[in-house]
PDB file of N, CA and C in Angstrom:
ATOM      1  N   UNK A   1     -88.106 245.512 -50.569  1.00  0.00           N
ATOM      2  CA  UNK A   1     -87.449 244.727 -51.598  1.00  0.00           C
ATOM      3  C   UNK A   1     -86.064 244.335 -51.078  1.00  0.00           C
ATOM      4  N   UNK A   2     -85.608 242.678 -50.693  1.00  0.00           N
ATOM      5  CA  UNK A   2     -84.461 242.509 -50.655  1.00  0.00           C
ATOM      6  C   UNK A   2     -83.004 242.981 -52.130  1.00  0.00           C
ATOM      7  N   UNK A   3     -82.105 242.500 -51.297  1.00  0.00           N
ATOM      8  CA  UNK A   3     -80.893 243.240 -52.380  1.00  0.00           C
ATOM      9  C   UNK A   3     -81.025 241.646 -53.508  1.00  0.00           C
ATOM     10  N   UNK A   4     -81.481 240.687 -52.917  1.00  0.00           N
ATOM     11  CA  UNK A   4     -81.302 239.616 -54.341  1.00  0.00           C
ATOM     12  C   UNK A   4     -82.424 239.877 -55.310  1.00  0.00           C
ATOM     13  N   UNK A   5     -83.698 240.547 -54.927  1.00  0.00           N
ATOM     14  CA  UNK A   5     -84.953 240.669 -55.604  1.00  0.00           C
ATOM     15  C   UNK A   5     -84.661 241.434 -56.598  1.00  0.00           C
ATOM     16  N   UNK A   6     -83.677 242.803 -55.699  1.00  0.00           N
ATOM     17  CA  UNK A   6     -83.273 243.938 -56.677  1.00  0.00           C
ATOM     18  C   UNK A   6     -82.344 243.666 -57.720  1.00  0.00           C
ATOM     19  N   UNK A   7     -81.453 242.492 -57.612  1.00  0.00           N
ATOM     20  CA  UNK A   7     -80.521 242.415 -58.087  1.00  0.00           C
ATOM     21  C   UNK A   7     -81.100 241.713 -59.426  1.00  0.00           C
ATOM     22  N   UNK A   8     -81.910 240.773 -58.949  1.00  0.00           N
ATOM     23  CA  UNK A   8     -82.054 239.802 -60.058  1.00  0.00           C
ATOM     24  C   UNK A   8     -82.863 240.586 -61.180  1.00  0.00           C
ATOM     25  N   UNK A   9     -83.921 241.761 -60.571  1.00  0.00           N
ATOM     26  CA  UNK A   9     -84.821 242.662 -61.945  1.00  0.00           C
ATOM     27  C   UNK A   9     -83.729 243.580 -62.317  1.00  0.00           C
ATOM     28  N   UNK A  10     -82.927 244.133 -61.403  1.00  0.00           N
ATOM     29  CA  UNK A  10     -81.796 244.663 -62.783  1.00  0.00           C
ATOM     30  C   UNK A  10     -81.325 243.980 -63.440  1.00  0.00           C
ATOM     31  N   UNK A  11     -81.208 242.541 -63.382  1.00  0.00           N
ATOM     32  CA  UNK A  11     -80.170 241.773 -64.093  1.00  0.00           C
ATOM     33  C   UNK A  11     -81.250 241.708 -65.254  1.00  0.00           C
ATOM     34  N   UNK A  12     -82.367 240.916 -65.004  1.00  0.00           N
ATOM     35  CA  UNK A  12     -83.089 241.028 -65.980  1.00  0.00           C
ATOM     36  C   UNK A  12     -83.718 242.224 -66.883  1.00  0.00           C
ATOM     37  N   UNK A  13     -83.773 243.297 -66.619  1.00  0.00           N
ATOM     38  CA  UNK A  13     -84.003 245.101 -67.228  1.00  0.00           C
ATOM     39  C   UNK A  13     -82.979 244.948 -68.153  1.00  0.00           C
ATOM     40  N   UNK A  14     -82.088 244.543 -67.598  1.00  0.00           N
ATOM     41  CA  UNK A  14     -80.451 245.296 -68.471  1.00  0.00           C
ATOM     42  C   UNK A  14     -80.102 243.881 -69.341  1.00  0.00           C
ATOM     43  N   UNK A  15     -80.571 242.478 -69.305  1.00  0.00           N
ATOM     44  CA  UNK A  15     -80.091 241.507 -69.703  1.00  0.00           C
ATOM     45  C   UNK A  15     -81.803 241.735 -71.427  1.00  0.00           C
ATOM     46  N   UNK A  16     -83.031 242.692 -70.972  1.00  0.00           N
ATOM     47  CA  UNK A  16     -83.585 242.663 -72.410  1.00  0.00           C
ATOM     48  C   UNK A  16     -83.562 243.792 -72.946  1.00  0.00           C
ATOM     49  N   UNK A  17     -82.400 244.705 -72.471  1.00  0.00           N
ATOM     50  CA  UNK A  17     -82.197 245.691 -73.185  1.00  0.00           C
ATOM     51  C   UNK A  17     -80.890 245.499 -73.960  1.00  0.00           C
ATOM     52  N   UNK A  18     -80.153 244.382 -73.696  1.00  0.00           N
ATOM     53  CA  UNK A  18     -78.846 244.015 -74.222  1.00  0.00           C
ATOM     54  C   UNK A  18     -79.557 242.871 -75.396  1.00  0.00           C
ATOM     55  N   UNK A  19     -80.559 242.408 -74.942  1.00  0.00           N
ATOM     56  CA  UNK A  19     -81.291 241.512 -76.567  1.00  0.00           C
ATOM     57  C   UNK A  19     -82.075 242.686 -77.359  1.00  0.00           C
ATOM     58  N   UNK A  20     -82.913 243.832 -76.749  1.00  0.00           N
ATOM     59  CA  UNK A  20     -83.293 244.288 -77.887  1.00  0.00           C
ATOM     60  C   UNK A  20     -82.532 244.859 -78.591  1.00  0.00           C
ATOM     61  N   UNK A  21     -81.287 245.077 -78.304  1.00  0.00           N
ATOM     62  CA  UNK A  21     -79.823 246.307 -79.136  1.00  0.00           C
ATOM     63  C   UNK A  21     -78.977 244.715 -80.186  1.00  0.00           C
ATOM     64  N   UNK A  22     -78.948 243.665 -79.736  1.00  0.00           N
ATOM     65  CA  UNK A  22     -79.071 242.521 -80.888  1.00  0.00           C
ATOM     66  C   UNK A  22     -80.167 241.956 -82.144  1.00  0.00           C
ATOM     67  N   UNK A  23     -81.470 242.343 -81.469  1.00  0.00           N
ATOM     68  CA  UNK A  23     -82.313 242.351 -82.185  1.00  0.00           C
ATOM     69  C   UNK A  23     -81.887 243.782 -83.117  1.00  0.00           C
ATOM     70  N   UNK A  24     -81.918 244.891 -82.930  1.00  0.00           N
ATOM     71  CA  UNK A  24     -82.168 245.903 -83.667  1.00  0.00           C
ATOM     72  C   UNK A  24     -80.737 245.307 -84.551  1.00  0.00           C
ATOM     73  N   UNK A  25     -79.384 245.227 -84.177  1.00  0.00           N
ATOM     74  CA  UNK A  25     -78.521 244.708 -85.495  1.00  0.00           C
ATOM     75  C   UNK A  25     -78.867 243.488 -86.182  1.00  0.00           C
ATOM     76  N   UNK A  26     -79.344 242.869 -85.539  1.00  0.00           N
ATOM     77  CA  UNK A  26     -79.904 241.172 -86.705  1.00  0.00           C
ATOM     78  C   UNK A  26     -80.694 241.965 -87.801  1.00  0.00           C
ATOM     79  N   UNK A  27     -81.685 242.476 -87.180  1.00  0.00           N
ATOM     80  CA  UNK A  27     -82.937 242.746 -87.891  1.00  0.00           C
ATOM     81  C   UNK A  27     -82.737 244.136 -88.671  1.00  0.00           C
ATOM     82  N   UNK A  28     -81.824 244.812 -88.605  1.00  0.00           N
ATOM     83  CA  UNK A  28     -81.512 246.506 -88.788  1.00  0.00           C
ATOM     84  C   UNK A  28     -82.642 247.517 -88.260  1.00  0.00           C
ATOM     85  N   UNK A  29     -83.170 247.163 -87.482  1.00  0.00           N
ATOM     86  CA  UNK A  29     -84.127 248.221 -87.351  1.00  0.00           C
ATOM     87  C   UNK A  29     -83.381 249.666 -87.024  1.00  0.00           C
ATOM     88  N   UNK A  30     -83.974 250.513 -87.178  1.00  0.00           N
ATOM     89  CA  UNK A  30     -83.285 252.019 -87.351  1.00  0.00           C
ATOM     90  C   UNK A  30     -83.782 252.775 -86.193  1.00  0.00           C
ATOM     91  N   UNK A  31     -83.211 253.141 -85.869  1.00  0.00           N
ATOM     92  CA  UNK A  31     -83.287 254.154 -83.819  1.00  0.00           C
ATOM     93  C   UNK A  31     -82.992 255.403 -84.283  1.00  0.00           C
ATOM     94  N   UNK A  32     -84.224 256.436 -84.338  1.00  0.00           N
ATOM     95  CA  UNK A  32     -83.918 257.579 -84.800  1.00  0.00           C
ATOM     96  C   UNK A  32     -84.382 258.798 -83.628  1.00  0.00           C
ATOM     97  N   UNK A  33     -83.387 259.326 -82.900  1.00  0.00           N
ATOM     98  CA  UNK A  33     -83.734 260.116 -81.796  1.00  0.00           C
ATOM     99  C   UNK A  33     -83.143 261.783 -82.109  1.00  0.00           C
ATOM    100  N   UNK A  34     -84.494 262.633 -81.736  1.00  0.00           N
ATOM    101  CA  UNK A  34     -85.258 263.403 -82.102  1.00  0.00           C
ATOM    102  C   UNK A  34     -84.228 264.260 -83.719  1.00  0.00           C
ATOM    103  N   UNK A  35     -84.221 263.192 -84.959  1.00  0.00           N
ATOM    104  CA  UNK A  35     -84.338 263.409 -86.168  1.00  0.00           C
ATOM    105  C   UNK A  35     -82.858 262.850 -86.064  1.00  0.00           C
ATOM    106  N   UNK A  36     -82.088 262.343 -85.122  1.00  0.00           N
ATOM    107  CA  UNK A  36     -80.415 262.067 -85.483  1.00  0.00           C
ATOM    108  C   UNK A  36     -81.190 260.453 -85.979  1.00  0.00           C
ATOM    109  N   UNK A  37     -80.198 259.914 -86.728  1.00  0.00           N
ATOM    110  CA  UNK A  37     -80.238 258.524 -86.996  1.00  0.00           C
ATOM    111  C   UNK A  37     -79.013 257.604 -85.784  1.00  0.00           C
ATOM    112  N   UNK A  38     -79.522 256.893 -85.244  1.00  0.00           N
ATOM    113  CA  UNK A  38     -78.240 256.329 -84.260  1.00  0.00           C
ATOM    114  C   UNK A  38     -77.613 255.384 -85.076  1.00  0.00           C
ATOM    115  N   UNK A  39     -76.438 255.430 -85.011  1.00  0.00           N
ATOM    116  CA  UNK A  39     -75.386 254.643 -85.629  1.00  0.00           C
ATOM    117  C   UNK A  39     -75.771 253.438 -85.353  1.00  0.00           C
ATOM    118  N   UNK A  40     -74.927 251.982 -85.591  1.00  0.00           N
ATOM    119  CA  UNK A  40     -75.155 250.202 -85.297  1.00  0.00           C
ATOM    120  C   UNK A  40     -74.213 250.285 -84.307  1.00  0.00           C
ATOM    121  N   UNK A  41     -72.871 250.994 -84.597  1.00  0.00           N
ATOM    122  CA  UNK A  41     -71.960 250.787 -83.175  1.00  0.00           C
ATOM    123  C   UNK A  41     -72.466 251.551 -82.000  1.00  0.00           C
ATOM    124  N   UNK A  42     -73.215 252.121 -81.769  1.00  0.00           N
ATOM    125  CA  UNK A  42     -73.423 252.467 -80.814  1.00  0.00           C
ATOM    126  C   UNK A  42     -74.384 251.546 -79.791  1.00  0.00           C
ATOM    127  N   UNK A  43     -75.453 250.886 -80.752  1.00  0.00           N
ATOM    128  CA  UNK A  43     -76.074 248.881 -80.214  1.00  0.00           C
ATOM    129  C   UNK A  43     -74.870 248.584 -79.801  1.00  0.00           C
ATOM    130  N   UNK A  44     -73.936 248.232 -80.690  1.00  0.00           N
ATOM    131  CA  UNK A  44     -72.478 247.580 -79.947  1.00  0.00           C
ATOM    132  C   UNK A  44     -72.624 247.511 -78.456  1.00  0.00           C
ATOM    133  N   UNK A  45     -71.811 248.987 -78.887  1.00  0.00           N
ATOM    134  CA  UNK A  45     -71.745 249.656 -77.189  1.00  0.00           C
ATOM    135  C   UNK A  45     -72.916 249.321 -76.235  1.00  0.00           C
ATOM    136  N   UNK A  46     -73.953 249.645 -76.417  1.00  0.00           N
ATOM    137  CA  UNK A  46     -74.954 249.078 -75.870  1.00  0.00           C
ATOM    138  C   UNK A  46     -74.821 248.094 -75.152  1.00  0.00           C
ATOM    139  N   UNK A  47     -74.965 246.856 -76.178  1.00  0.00           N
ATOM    140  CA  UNK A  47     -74.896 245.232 -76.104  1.00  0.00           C
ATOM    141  C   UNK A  47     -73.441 244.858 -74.708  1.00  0.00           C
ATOM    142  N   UNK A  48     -72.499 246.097 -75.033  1.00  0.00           N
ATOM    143  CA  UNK A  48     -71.447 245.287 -73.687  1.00  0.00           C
ATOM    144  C   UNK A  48     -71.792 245.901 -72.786  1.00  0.00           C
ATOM    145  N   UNK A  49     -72.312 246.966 -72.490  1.00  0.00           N
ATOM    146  CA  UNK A  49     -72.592 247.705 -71.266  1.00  0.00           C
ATOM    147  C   UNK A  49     -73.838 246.817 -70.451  1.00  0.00           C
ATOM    148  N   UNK A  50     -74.907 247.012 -71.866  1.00  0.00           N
ATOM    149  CA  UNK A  50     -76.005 246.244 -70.884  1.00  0.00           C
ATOM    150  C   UNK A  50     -75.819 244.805 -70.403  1.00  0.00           C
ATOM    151  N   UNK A  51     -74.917 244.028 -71.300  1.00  0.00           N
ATOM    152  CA  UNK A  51     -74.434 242.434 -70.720  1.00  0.00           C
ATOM    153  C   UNK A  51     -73.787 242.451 -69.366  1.00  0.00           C
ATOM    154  N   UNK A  52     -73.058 243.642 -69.730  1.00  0.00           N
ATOM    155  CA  UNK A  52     -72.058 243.220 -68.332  1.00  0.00           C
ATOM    156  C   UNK A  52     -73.043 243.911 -66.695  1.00  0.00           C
ATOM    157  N   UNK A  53     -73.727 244.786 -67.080  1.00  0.00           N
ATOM    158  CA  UNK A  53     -74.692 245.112 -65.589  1.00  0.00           C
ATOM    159  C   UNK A  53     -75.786 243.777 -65.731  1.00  0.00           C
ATOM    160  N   UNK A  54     -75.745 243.409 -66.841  1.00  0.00           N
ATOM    161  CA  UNK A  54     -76.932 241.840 -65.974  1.00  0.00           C
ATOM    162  C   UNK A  54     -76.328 240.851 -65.330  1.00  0.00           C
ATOM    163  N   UNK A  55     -74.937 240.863 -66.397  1.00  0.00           N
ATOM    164  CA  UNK A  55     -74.146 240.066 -65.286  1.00  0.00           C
ATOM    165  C   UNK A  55     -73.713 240.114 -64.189  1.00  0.00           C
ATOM    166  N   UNK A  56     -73.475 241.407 -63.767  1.00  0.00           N
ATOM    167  CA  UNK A  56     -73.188 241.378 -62.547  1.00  0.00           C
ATOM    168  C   UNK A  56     -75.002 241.572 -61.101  1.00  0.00           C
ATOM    169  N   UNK A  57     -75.579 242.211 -62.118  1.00  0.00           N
ATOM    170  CA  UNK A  57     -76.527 242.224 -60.908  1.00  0.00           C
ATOM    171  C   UNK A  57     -77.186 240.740 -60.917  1.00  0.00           C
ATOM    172  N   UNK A  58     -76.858 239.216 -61.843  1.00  0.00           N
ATOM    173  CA  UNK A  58     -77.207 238.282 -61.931  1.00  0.00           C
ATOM    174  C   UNK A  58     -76.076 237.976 -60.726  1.00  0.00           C
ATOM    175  N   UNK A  59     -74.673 238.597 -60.429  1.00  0.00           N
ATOM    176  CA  UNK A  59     -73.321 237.730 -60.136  1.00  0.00           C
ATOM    177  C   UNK A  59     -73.784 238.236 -58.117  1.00  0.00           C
ATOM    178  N   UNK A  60     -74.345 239.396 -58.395  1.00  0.00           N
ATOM    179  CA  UNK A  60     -74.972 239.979 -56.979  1.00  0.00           C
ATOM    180  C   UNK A  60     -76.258 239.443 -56.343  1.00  0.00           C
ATOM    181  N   UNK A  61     -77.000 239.047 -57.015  1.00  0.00           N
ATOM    182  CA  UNK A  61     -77.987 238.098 -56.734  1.00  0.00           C
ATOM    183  C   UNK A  61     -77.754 236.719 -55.850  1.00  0.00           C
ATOM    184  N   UNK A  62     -76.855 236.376 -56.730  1.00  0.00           N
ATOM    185  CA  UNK A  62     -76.135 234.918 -56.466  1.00  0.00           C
ATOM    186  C   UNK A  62     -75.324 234.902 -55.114  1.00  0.00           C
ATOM    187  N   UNK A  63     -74.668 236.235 -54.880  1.00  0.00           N
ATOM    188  CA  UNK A  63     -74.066 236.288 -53.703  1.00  0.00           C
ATOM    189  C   UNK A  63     -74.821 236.882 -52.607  1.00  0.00           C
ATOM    190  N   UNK A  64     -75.882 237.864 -52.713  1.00  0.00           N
ATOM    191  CA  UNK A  64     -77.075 238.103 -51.567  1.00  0.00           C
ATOM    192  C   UNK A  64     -77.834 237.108 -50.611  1.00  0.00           C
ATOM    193  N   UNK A  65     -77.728 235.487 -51.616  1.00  0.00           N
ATOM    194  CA  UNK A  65     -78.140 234.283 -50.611  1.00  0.00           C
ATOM    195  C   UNK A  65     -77.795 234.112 -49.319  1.00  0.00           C
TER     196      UNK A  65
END
């Protein structure tokens, strides 16, 4: 596996795990791990962490050419 191949499926892994943590606040769905209820800010958190590793393994992709 080259480093742009790799780069671009992390970008994409981490770019639909940053839509399903938007989906779960649009929609409220409820994330309940083993009996805790997970808070909405913690999607937040989610949503910038996982944006910013797609972006960059999208920004690493781009520069592996």
């Amino acid at each position: 596996m080259t480093q742009e191949s790799f780069s671009v499926t992390a970008g994409v892994m981490f770019l639909i795990i940053a839509i399903f943590h938007v989906l779960r606040i649009i929609i409220g769905w409820d994330a309940i791990i083993g009996g805790w209820a997970v808070p909405s800010w913690v999607s937040w958190l989610a949503i910038i962490v996982a944006g910013y590793l797609a972006y960059e393994g999208f920004r690493l992709a781009k520069k592996a050419r």
